[in-house]
C-alpha atoms as a PDB file:
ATOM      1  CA  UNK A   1       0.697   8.749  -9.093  1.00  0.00           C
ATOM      2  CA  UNK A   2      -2.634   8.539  -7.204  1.00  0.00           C
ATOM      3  CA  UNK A   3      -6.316   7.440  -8.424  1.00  0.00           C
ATOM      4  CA  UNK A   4      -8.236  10.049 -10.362  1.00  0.00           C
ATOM      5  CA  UNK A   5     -11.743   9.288 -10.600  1.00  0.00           C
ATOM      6  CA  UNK A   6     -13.777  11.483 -13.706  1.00  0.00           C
ATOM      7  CA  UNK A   7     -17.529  11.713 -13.521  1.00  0.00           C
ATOM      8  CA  UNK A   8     -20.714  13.063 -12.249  1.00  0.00           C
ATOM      9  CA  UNK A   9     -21.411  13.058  -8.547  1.00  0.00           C
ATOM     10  CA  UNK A  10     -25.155  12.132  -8.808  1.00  0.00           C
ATOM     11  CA  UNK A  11     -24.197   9.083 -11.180  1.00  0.00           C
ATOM     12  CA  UNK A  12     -25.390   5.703  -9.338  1.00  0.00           C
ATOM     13  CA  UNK A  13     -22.224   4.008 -11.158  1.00  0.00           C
ATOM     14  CA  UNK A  14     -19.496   6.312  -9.948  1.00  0.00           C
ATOM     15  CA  UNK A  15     -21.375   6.642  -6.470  1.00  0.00           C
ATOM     16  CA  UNK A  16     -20.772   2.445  -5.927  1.00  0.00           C
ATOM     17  CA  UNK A  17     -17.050   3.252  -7.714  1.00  0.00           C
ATOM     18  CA  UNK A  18     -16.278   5.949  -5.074  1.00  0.00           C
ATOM     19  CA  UNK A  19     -17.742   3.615  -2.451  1.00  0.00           C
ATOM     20  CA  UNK A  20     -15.830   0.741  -3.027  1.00  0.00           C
ATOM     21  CA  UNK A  21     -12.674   2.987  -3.282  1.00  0.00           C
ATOM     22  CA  UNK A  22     -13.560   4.272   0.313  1.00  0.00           C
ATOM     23  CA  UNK A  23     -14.317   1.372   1.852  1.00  0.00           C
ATOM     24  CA  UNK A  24     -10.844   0.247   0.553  1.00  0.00           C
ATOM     25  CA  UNK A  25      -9.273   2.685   2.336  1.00  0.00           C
ATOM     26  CA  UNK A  26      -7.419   3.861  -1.065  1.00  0.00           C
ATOM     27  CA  UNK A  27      -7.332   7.183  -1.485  1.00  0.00           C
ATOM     28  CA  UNK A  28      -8.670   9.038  -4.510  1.00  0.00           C
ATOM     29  CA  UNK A  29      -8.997  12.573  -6.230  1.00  0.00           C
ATOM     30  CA  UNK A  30     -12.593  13.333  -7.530  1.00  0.00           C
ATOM     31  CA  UNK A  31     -13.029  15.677 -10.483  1.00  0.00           C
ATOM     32  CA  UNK A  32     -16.521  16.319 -11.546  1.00  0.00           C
ATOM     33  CA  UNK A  33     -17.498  17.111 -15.186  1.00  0.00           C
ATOM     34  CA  UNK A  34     -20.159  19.402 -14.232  1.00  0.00           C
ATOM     35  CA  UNK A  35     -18.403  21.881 -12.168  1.00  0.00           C
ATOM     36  CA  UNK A  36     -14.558  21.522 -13.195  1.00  0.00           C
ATOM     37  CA  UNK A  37     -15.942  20.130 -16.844  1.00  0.00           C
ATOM     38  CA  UNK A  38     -13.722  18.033 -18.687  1.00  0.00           C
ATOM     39  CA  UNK A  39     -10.084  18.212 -18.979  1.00  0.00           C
ATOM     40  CA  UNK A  40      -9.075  19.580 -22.353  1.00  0.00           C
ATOM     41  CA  UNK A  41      -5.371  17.661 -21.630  1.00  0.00           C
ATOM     42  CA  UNK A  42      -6.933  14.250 -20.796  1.00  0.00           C
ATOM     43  CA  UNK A  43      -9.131  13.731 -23.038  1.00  0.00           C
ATOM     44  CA  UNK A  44      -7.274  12.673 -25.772  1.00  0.00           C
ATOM     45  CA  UNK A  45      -5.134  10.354 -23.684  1.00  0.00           C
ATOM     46  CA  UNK A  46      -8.561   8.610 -22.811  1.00  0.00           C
ATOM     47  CA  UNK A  47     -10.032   8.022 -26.456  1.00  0.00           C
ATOM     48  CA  UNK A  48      -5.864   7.050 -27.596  1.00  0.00           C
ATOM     49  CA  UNK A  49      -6.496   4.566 -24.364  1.00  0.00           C
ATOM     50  CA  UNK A  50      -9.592   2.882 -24.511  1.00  0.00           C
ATOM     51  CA  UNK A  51     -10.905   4.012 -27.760  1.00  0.00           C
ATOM     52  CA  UNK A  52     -12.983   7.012 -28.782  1.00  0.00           C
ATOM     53  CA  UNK A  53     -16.252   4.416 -29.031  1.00  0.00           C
ATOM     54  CA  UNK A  54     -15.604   3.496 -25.563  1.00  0.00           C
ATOM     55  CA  UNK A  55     -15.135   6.302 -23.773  1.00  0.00           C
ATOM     56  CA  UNK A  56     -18.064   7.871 -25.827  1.00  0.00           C
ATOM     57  CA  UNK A  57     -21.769   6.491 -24.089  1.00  0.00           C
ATOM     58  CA  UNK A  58     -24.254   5.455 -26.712  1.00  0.00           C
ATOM     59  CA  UNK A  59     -26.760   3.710 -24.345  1.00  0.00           C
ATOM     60  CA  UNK A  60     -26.604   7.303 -21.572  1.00  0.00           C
ATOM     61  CA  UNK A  61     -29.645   9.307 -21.693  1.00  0.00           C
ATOM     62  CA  UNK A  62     -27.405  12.479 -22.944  1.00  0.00           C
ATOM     63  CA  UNK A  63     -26.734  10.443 -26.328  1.00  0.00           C
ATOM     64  CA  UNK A  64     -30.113   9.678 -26.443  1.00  0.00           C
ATOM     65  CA  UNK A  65     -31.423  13.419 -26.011  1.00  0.00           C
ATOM     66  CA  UNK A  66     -28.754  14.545 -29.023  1.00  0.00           C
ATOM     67  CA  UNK A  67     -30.859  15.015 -31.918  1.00  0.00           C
ATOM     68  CA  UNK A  68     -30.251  12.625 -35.241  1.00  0.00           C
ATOM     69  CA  UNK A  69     -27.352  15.104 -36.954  1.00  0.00           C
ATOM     70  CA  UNK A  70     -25.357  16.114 -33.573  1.00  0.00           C
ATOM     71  CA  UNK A  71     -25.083  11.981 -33.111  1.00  0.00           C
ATOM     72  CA  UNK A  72     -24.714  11.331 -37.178  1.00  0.00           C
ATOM     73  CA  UNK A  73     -21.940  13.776 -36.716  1.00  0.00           C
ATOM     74  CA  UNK A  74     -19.734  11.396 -34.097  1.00  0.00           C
ATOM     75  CA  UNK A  75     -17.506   9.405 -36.186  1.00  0.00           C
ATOM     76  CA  UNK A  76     -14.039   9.831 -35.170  1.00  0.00           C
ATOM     77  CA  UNK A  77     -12.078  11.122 -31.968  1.00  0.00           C
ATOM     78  CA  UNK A  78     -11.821  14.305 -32.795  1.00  0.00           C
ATOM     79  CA  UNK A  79     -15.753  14.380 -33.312  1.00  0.00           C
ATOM     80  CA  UNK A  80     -16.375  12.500 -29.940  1.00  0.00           C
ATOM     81  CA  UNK A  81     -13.641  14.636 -28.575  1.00  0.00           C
ATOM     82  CA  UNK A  82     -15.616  17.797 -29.430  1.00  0.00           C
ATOM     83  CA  UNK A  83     -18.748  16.695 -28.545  1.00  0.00           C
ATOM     84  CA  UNK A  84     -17.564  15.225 -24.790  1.00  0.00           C
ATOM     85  CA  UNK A  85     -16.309  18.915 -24.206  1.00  0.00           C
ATOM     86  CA  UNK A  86     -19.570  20.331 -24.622  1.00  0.00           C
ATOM     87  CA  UNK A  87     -22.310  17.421 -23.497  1.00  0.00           C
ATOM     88  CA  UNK A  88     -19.370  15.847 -20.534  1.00  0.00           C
ATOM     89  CA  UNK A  89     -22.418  13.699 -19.557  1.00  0.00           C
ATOM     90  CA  UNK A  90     -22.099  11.885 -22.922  1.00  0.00           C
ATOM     91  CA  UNK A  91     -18.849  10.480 -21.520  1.00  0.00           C
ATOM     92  CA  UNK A  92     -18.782   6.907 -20.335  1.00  0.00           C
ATOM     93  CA  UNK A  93     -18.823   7.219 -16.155  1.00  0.00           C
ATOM     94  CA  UNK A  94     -16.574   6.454 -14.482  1.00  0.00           C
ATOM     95  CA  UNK A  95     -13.429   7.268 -15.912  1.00  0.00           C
ATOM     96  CA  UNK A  96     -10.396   6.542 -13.545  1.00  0.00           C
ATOM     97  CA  UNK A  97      -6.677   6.720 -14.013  1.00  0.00           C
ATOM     98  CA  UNK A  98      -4.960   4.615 -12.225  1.00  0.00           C
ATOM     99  CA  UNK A  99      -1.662   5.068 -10.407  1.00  0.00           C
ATOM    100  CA  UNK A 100      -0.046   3.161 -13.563  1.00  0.00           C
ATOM    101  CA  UNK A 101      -0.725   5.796 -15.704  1.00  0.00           C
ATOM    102  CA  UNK A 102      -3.566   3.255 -17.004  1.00  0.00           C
ATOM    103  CA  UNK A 103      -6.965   4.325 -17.409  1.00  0.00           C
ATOM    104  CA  UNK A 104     -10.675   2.275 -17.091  1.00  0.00           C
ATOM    105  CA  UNK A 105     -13.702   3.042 -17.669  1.00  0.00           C
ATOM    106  CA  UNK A 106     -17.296   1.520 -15.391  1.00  0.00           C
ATOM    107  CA  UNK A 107     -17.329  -0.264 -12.452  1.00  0.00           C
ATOM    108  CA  UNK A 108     -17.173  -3.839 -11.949  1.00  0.00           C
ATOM    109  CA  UNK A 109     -15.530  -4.913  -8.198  1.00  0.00           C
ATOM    110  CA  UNK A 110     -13.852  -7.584 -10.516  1.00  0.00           C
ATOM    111  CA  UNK A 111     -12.346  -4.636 -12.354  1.00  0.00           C
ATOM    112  CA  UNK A 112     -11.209  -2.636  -9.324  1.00  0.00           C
ATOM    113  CA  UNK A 113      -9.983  -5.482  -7.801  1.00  0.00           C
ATOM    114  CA  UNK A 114      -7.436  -6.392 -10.562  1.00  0.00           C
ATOM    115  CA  UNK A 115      -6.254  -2.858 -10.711  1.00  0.00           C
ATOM    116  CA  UNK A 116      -6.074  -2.230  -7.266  1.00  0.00           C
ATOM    117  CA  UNK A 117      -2.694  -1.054  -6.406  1.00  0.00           C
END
């Protein structure tokens, strides 16, 4: 399995994620939300993972924007789920499977460092 790294190019968080991966030297796949949007398949594996609160971001400008009854609405997986698919920005960034099978979620050198393969 290789690194997958899920996200927004123009995200300052997975910009210092893919540049610590390159200057690593480990090689990674990039898939980008806004032009491949997000995989209907992973998805699910991510919120049974980490937890549909986790992978869902409540501090991101895109939550923010939501009005009061789109957010009021969020209160299981299958609600984040749906909601992800249509605002993928409203998904925590970045979102990397690991070679593992194991997925994270931010950046943190610490982080990367203990899951480095």
């Amino acid at each position: 399995m290789k690194i997958t790294v899920y996200g927004i190019p123009n995200c300052d968080t997975v910009k210092r994620a893919r540049s610590w991966l390159q200057e690593q030297g480990l090689a990674f796949e990039f898939h980008d939300f806004k032009k491949a949007g997000v995989p209907a398949d992973q998805l699910p594996l991510w919120m049974a993972a980490l937890g549909w609160d986790k992978v869902l971001n409540r501090s991101g400008t895109t939550w923010r924007k939501l009005d009061e009854a789109s957010k009021a609405a969020v209160v299981d997986a299958e609600s984040a789920a749906a909601l992800a698919q249509v605002q993928p920005s409203v998904i925590k960034r970045p979102l990397v499977q690991w070679p593992d099978g194991s997925f994270s979620v931010g950046f943190s050198v610490e982080a990367f460092e203990a899951r480095r393969p």
